[in-house]
Protein backbone atom coordinates (compact mmCIF):
# COMPACT_ATOMS: atom_id res chain seq x y z
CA UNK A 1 88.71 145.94 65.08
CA UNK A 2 87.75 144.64 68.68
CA UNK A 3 87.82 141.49 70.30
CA UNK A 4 84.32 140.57 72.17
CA UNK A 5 83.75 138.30 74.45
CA UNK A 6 81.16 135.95 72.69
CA UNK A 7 80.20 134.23 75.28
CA UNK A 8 77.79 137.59 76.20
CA UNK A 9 74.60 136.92 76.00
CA UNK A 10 74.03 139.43 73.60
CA UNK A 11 75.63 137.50 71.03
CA UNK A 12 73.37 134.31 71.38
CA UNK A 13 72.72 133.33 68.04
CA UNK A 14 69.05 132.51 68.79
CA UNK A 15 68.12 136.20 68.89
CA UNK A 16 69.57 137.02 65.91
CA UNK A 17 67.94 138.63 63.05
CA UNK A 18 70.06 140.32 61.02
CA UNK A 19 72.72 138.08 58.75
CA UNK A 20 74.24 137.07 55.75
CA UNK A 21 75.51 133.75 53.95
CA UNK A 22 78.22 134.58 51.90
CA UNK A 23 79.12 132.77 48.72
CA UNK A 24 82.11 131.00 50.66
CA UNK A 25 80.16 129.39 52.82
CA UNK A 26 80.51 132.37 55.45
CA UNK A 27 77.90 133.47 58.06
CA UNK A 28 77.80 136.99 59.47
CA UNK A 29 76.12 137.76 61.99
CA UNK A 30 75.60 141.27 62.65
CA UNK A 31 74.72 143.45 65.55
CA UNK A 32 74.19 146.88 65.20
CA UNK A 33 73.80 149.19 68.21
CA UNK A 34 71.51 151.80 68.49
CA UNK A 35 68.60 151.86 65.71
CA UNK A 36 69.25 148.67 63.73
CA UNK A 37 67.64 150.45 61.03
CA UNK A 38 70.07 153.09 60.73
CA UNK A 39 73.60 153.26 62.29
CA UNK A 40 77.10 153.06 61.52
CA UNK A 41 78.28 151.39 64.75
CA UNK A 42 77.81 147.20 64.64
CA UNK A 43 79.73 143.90 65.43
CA UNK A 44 80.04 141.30 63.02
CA UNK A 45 80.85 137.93 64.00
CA UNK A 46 82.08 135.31 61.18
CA UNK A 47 81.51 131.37 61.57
């Protein structure tokens, strides 16, 4: 695990497309790098 600073502007929520609402009320937003359609490297950021 890594700390991020989320205050990059690659995190702004506005621009993102891939996420999930969890049962508990979770959100995850996820960033992959490279290919979003096909990597194993990504953040995921939990509100």
């Amino acid at each position: 695990m890594f700390i991020r600073d989320l205050s990059s502007e690659i995190y702004e929520t506005v621009n993102t497309t891939n996420f999930i609402l969890g049962t508990a009320g979770y959100l995850y937003l996820i960033y992959p790098y490279g290919n979003s359609n096909f990597t194993d490297a990504m953040d995921v950021v939990v509100f």
